[in-house]
Protein backbone atom coordinates (compact mmCIF):
# COMPACT_ATOMS: atom_id res chain seq x y z
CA UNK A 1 50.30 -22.25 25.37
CA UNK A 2 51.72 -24.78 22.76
CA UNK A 3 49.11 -26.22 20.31
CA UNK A 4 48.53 -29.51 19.13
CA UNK A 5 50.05 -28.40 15.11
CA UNK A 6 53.56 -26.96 17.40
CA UNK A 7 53.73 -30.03 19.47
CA UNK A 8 53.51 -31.85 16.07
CA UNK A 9 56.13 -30.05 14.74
CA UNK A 10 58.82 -30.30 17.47
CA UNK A 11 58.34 -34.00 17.88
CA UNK A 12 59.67 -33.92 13.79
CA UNK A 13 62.59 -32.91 15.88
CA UNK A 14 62.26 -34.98 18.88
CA UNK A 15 61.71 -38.46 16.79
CA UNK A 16 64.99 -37.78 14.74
CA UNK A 17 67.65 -39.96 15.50
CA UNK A 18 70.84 -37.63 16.29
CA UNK A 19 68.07 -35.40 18.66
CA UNK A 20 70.53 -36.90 21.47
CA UNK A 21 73.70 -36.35 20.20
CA UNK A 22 72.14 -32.60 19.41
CA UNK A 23 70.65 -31.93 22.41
CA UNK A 24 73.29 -33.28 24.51
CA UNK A 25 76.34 -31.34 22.29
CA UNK A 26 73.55 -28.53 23.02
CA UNK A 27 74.10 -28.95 26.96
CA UNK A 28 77.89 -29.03 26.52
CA UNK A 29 80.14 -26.08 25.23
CA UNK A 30 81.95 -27.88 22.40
CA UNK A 31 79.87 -26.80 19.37
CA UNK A 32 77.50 -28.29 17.33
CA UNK A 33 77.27 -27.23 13.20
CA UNK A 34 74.15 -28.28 12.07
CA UNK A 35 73.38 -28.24 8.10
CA UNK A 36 71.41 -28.67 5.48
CA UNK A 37 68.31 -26.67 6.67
CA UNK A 38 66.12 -24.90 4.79
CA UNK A 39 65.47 -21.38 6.19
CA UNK A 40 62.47 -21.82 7.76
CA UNK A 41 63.29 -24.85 9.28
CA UNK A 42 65.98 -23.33 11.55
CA UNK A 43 63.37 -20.89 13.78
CA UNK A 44 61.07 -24.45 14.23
CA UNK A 45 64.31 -25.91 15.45
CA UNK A 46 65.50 -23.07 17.34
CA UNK A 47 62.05 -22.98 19.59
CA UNK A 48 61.98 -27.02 19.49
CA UNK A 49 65.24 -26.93 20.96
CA UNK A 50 64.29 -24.66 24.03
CA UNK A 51 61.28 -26.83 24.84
CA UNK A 52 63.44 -30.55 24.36
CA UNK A 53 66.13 -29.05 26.40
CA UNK A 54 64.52 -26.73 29.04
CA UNK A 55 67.03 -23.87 28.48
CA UNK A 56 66.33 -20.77 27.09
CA UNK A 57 67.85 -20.43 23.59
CA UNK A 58 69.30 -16.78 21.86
CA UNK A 59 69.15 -17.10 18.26
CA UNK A 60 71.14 -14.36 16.34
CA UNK A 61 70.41 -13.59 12.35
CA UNK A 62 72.79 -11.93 9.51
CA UNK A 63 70.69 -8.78 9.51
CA UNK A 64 68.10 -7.24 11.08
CA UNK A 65 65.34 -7.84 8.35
CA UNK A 66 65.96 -11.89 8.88
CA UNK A 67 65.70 -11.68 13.03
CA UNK A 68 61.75 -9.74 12.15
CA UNK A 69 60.90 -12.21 10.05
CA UNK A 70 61.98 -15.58 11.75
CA UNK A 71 60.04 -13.02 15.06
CA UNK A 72 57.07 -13.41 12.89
CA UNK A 73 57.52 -17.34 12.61
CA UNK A 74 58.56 -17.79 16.56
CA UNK A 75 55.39 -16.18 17.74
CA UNK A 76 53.80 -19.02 16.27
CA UNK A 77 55.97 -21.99 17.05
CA UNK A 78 56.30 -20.81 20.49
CA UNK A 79 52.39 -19.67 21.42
CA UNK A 80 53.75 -16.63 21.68
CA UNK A 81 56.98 -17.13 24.16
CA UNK A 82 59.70 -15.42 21.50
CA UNK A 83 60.52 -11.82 22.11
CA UNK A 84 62.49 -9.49 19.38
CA UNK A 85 65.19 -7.31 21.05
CA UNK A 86 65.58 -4.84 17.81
CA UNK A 87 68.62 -3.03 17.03
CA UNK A 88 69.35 -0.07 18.99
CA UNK A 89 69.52 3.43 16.75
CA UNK A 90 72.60 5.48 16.54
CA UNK A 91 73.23 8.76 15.58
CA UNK A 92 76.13 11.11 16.43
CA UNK A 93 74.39 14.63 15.48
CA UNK A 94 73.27 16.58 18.43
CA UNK A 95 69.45 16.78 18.72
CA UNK A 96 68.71 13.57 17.01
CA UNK A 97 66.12 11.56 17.90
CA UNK A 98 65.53 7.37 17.81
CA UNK A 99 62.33 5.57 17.25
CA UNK A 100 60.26 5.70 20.44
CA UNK A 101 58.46 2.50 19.28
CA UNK A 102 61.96 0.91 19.06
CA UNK A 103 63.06 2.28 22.50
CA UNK A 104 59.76 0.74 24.18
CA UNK A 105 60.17 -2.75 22.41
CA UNK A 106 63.97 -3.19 23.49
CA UNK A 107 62.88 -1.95 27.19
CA UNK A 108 60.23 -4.86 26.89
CA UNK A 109 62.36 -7.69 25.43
CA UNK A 110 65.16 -6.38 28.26
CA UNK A 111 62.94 -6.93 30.94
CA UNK A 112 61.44 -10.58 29.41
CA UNK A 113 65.31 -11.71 29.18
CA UNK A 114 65.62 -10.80 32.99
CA UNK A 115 62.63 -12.35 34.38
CA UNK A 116 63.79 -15.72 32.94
CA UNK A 117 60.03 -16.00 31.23
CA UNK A 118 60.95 -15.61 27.80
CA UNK A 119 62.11 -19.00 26.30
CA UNK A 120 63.43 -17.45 22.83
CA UNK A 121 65.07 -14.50 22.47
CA UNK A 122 65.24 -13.09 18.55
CA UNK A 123 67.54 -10.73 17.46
CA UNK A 124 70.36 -9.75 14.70
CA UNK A 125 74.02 -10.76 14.93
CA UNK A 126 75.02 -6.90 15.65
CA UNK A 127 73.47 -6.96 19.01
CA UNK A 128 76.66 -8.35 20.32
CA UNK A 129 78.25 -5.40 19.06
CA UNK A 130 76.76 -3.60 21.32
CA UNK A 131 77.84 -2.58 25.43
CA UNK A 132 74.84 -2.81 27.34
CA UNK A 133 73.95 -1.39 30.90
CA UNK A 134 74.36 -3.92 33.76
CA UNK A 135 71.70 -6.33 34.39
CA UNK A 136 71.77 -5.95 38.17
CA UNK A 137 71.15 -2.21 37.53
CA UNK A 138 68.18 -2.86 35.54
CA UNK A 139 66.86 -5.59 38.11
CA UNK A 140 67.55 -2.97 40.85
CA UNK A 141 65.57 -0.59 39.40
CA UNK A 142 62.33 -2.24 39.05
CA UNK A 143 59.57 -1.53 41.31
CA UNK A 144 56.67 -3.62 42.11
CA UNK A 145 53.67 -2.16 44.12
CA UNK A 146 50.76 -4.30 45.60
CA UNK A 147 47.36 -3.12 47.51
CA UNK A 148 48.03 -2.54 50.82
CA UNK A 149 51.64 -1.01 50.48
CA UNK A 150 52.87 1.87 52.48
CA UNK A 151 53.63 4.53 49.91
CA UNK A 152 53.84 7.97 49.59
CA UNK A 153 52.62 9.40 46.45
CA UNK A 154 54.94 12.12 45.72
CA UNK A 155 58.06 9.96 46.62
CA UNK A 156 56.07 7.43 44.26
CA UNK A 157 56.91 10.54 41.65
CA UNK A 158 59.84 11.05 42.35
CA UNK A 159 61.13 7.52 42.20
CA UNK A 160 59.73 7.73 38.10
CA UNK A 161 61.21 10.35 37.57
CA UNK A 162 64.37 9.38 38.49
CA UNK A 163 63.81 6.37 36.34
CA UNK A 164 63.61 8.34 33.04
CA UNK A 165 59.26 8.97 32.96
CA UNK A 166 57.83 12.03 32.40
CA UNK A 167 55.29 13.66 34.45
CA UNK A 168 52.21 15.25 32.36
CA UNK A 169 48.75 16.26 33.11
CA UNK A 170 46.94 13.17 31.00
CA UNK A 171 49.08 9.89 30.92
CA UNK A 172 48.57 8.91 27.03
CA UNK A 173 51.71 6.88 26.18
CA UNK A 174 54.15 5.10 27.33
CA UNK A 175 56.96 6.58 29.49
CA UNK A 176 54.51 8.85 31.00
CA UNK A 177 53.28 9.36 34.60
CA UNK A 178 50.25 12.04 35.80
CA UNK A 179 49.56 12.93 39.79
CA UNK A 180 46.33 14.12 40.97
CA UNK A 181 45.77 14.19 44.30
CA UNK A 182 45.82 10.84 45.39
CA UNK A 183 45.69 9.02 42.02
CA UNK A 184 48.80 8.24 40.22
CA UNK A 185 48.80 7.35 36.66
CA UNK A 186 51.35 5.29 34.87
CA UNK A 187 52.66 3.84 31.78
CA UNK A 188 55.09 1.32 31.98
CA UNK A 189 57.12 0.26 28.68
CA UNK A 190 55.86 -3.27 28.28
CA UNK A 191 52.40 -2.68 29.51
CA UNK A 192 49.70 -2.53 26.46
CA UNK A 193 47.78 -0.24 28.59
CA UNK A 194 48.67 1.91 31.67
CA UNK A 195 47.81 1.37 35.43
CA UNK A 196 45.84 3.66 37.82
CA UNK A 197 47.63 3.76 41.59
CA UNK A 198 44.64 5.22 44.16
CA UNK A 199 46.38 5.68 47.20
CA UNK A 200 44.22 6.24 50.55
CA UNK A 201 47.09 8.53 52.84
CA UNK A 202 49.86 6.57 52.71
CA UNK A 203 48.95 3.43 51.88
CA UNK A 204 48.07 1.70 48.27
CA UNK A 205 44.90 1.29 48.14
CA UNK A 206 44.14 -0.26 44.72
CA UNK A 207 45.82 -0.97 41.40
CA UNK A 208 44.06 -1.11 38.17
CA UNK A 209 44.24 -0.94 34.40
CA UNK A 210 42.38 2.29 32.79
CA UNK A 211 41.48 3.05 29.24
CA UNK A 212 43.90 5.56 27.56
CA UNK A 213 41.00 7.18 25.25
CA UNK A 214 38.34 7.54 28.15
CA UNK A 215 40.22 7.88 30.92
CA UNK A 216 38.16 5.20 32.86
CA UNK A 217 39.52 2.64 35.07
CA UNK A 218 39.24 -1.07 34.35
CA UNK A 219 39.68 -4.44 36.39
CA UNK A 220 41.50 -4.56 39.55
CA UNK A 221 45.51 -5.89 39.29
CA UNK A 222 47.00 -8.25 41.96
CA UNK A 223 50.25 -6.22 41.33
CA UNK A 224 52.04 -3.44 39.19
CA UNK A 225 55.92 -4.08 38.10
CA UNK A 226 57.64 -0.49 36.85
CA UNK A 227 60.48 -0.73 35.09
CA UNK A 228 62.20 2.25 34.43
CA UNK A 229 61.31 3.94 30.87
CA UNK A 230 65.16 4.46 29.70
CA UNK A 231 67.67 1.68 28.66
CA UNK A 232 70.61 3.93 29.98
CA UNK A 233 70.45 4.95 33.22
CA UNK A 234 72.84 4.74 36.21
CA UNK A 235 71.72 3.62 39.45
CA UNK A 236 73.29 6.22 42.41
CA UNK A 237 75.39 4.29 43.72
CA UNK A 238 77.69 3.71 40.76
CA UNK A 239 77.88 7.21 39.25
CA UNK A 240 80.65 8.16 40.66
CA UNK A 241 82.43 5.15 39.16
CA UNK A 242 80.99 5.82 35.60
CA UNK A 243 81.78 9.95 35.88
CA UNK A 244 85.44 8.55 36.42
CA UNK A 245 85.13 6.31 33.66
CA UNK A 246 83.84 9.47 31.42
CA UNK A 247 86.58 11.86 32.76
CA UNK A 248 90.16 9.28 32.31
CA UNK A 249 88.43 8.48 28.31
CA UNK A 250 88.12 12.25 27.65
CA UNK A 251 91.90 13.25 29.05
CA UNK A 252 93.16 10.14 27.13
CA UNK A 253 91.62 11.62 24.33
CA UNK A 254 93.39 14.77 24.83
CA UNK A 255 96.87 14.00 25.95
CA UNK A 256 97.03 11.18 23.45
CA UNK A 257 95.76 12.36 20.29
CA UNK A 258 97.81 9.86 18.00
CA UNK A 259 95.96 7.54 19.72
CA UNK A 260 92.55 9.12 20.02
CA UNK A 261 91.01 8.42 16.84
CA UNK A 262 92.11 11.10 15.16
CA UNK A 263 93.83 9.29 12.67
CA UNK A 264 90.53 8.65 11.47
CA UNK A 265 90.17 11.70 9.88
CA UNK A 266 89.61 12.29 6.04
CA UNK A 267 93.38 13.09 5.03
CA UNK A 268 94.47 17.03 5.55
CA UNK A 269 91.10 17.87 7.26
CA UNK A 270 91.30 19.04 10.71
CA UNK A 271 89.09 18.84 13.44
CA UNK A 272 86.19 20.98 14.46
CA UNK A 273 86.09 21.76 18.04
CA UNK A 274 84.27 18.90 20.65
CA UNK A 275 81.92 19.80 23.14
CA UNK A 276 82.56 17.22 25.80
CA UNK A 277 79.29 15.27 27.91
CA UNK A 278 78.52 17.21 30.68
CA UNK A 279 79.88 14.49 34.23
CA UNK A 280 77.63 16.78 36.28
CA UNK A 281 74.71 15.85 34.62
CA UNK A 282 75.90 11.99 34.76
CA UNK A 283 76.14 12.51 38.17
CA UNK A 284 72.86 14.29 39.16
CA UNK A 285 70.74 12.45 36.90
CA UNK A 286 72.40 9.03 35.96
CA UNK A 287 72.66 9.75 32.49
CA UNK A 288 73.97 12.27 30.14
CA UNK A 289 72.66 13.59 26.61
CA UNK A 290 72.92 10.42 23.82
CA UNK A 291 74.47 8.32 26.47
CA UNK A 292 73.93 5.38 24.09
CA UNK A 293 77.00 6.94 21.85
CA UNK A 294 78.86 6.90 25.11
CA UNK A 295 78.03 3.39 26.20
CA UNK A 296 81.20 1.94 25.70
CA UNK A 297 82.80 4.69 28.19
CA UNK A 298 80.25 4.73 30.78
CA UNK A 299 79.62 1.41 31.81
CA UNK A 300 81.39 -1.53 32.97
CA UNK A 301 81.84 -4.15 30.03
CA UNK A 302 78.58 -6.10 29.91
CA UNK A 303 76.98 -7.44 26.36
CA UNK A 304 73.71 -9.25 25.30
CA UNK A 305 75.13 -12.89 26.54
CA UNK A 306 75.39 -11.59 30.43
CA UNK A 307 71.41 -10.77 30.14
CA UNK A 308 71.14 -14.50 29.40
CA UNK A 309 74.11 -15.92 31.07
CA UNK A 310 72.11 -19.76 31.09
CA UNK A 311 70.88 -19.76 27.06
CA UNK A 312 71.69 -21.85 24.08
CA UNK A 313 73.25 -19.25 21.57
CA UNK A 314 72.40 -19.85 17.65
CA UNK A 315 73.58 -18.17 15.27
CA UNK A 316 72.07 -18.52 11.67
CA UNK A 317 74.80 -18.84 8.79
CA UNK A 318 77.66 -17.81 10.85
CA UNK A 319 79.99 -16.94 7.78
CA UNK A 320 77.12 -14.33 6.83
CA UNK A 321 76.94 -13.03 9.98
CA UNK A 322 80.27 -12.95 11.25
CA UNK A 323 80.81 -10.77 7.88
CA UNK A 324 77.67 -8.49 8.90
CA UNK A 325 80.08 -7.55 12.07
CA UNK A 326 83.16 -6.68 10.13
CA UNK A 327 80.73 -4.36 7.89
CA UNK A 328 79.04 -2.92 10.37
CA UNK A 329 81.72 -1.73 11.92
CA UNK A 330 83.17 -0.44 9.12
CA UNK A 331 80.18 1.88 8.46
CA UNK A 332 80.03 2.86 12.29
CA UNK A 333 84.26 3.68 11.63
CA UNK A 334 82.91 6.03 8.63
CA UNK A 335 80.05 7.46 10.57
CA UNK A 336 82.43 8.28 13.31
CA UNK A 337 85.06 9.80 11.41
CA UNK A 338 82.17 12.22 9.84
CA UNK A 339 81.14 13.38 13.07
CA UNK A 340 84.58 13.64 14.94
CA UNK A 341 85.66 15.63 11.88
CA UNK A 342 82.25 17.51 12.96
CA UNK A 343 82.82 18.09 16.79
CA UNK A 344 80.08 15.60 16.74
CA UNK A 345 81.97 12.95 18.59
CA UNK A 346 84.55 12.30 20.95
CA UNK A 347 87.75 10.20 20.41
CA UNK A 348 86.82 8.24 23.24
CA UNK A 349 83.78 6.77 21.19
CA UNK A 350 85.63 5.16 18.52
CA UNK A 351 85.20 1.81 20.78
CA UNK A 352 81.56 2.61 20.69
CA UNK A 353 81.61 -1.65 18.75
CA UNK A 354 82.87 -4.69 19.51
CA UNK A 355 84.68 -6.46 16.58
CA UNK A 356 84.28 -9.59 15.06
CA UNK A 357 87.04 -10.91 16.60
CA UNK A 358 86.02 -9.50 19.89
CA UNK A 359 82.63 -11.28 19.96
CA UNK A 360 84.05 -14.72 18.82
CA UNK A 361 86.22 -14.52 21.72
CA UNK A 362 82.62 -13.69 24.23
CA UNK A 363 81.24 -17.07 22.33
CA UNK A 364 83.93 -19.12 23.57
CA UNK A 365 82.41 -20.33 26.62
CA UNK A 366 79.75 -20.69 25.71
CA UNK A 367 77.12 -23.56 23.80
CA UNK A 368 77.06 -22.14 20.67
CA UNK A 369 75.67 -23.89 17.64
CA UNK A 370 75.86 -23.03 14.26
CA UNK A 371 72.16 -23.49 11.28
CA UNK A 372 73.47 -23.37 7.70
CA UNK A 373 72.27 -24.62 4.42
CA UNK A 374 76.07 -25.63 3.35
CA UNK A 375 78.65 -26.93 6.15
CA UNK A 376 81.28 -23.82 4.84
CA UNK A 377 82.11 -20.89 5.78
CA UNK A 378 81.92 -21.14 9.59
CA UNK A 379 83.14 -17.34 9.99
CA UNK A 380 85.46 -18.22 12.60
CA UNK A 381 83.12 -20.75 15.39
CA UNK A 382 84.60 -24.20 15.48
CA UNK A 383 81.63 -26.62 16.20
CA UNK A 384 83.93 -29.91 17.40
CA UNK A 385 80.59 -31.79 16.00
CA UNK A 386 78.64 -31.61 12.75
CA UNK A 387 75.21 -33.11 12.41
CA UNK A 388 73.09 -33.34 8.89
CA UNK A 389 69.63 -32.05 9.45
CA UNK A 390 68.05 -32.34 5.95
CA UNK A 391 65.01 -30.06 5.25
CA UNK A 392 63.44 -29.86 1.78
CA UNK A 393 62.78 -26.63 0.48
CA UNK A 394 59.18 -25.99 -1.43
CA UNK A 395 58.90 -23.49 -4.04
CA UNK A 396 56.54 -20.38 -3.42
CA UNK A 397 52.94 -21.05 -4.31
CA UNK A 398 51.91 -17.25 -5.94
CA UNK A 399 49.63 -17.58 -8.54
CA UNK A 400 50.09 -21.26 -8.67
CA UNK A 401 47.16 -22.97 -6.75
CA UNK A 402 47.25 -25.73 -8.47
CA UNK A 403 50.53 -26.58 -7.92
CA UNK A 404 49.79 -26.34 -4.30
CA UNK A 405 46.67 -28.68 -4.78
CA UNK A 406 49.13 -31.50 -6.44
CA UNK A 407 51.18 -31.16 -4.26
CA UNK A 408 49.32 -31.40 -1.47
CA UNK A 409 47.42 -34.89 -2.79
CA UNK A 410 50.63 -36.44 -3.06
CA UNK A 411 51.97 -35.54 0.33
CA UNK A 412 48.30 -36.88 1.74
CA UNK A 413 49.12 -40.53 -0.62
CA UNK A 414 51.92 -40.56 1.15
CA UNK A 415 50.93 -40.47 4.29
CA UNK A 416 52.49 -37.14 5.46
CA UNK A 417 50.75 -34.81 7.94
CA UNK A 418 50.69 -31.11 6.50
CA UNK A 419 50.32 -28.05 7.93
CA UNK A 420 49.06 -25.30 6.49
CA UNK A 421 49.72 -21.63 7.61
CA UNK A 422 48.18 -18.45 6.25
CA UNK A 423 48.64 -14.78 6.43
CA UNK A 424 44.93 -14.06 8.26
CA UNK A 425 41.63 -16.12 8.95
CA UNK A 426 40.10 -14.54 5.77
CA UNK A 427 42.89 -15.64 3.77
CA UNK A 428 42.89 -19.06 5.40
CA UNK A 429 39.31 -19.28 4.99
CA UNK A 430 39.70 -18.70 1.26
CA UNK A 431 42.39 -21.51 1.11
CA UNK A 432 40.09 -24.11 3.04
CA UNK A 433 37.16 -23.20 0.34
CA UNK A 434 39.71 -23.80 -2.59
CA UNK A 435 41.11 -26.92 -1.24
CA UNK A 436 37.82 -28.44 -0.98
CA UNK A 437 36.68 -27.60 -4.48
CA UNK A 438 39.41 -29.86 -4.88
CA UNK A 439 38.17 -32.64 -2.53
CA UNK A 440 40.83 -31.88 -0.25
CA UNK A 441 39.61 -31.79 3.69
CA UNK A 442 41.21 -29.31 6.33
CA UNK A 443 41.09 -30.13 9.78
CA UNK A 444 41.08 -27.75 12.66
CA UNK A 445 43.61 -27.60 15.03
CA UNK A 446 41.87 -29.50 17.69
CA UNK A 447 41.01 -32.11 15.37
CA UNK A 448 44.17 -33.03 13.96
CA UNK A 449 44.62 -36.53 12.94
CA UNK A 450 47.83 -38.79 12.82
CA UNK A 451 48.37 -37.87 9.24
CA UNK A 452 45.82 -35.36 6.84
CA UNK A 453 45.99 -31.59 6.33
């Protein structure tokens, strides 16, 4: 739920006088170059933009580090409707193993981009590097169970399984489902805390919440959604289609070999011998050992943009992003030619990234608008329409409270509404005690005036 300081600060937005022109260029699929913003000003605009225009809105950083941050800022602009899809991890050695954490939150933000409920969507410039699973298989997968269902327990079991959980004896994280008898505990990825299933027979009998740490259960839930606990599976109906997709990249690989990737090799240094993916286990189980190395092979072509097929797309200083493509591709082309020289990796995986040029071509169609401080260095977009947005930037306050204190006073003279945002409530309690030393009065949220701090 917006507050009264966020509706404040996208009617700053609203009231300026190219907000048609913007939002309406917004709407269309021309492009729109918007510049002279400061940094922070582009996330307020980015979630002001979304509520002025009713559309969800994608906005895409230069690196990973600047999508957490402008997260950070979102969650606050937005009352908490901005999700972070983080970058996926990749690693060609056998046995390797990716952030769990990291595997959970891009399961969550997946399934927020599907349901439509998520109005901004936060994440770096590299995620349109990346082949994604089908949305329709995800949606496909998901199952929602209600008191009063018929259900069997053990096909219950099966059915997680089958969607990448594992069965223990005590359900304590995520991914994880327990049976006992007629009780069925389970752990869905976005859930904070897992669900208890009690099933009388056949039938669901109720559905609630239980505490990880004592095992007890907790308030009755109208419903239960399960979405499956792995980002790349294959539904059974199309793994026939992605085994033959596997099998024609592998004898490519080996017919062709001038054309395979093994030109990538370090000069004079021949390769080790590759173990191919197993197709049995593809088809059997949906999904084969690192089968996010294999993405590109496996599925159908599908990116980021077909999860939100209706959003605004920004992208934050295109010319530094559009260059954060080019090098990481170039470090995935090094990382590959390691591993291939390894056994590590197949030729087929060489495609594993989409280039720069690639992704500009997916942005064509669609409403893509460009935040910059300078209106340069476009890295290849070309907004038909360019629109000032002026933002002033203030210098950090560390050490200097003073500065903030004069600052402040003259702001107040001149009849400027100020908002003030701290790191905590004891460090914002602190502030509110200095700034009244100084005869400066904070106001509470639901007691903001016109104009005041």
């Amino acid at each position: 739920m917006l507050n009264p300081i966020t509706h404040s600060l996208h009617n700053a937005f609203f009231s300026h006088p190219d907000w048609p022109e913007i939002s309406q260029s917004a709407l269309g699929k021309g492009g729109l170059a918007l510049y002279d913003m400061q940094e922070s000003q582009r996330v307020f605009f980015a979630a002001a933009l979304g509520k002025g225009t009713g559309r969800r809105v994608l906005c895409l950083f230069p690196s990973e580090r600047l999508a957490r941050s402008a997260f950070e800022d979102a969650m606050q602009f937005t009352g908490g409707n901005a999700v972070l899809l983080p970058q996926e991890e990749r690693n060609f050695l056998r046995g390797a193993t990716a952030s769990q954490d990291n595997a959970w939150q891009r399961l969550k933000a997946l399934d927020l981009m599907l349901s439509g409920h998520m109005c901004l969507v936060i994440a770096s410039i590299e995620a349109l590097q990346d082949h994604l699973p089908s949305p329709e298989w995800f949606a496909s997968s998901i199952i929602t169970i209600k008191p009063g269902d018929a259900l069997e327990p053990h096909h219950l079991a099966l059915q997680l399984a089958a969607l990448g959980y594992e069965r223990v004896d005590l359900v304590e994280g995520r991914g994880q489902f327990a049976l006992r008898g007629d009780i069925l505990d389970c752990f869905p990825p976005y859930l904070d805390t897992p669900a208890r299933i009690e099933f009388f027979d056949v039938q669901v009998d109720s559905v609630r919440g239980f505490d990880v740490l004592t095992q007890r259960s907790q308030e009755p839930l109208p419903s239960l959604r399960i979405i499956q606990a792995a980002e790349h599976l294959i539904p059974e109906n199309e793994r026939e289609a992605a085994v033959a997709r596997l099998l024609e990249a592998l004898a490519i690989a080996e017919q062709v070999p001038d054309k395979s990737g093994r030109e990538m090799l370090p000069l004079g240094q021949p390769p080790q011998p590759f173990t191919p993916p197993e197709e049995e286990d593809l088809l059997l189980q949906g999904a084969i050992h690192n089968m996010a190395m294999w993405a590109n092979v496996v599925y159908p072509p599908h990116s980021l943009l077909d999860w939100m097929p209706d959003a605004l797309v920004l992208v934050d200083t295109p010319d530094r992003a559009m260059q954060r493509l080019d090098d990481n591709l170039l470090g995935f082309v090094e990382a590959f030619k390691a591993a291939f020289a390894q056994g590590n990796a197949g030729a087929g995986q060489a495609g594993l990234l989409r280039s720069r040029d690639e992704v500009l071509s997916s942005l064509e169609n669609r409403s893509v608008i460009a935040l910059m401080a300078l209106l340069r260095g476009l890295g290849g977009l070309k907004p038909e329409i360019s629109i000032e947005m002026r933002g002033l930037g203030i210098a950090p306050y560390h050490s200097r409270p003073q500065a903030l204190v004069d600052d402040l006073k003259r702001w107040q003279g001149a009849d400027y509404s100020v908002f003030l945002f701290s790191g905590g409530q004891a460090r914002g309690q602190r502030l509110r005690e200095m700034l009244e030393k100084n005869n400066l009065r904070l106001a509470d949220e639901d007691e903001q005036e016109a104009t005041g701090i």
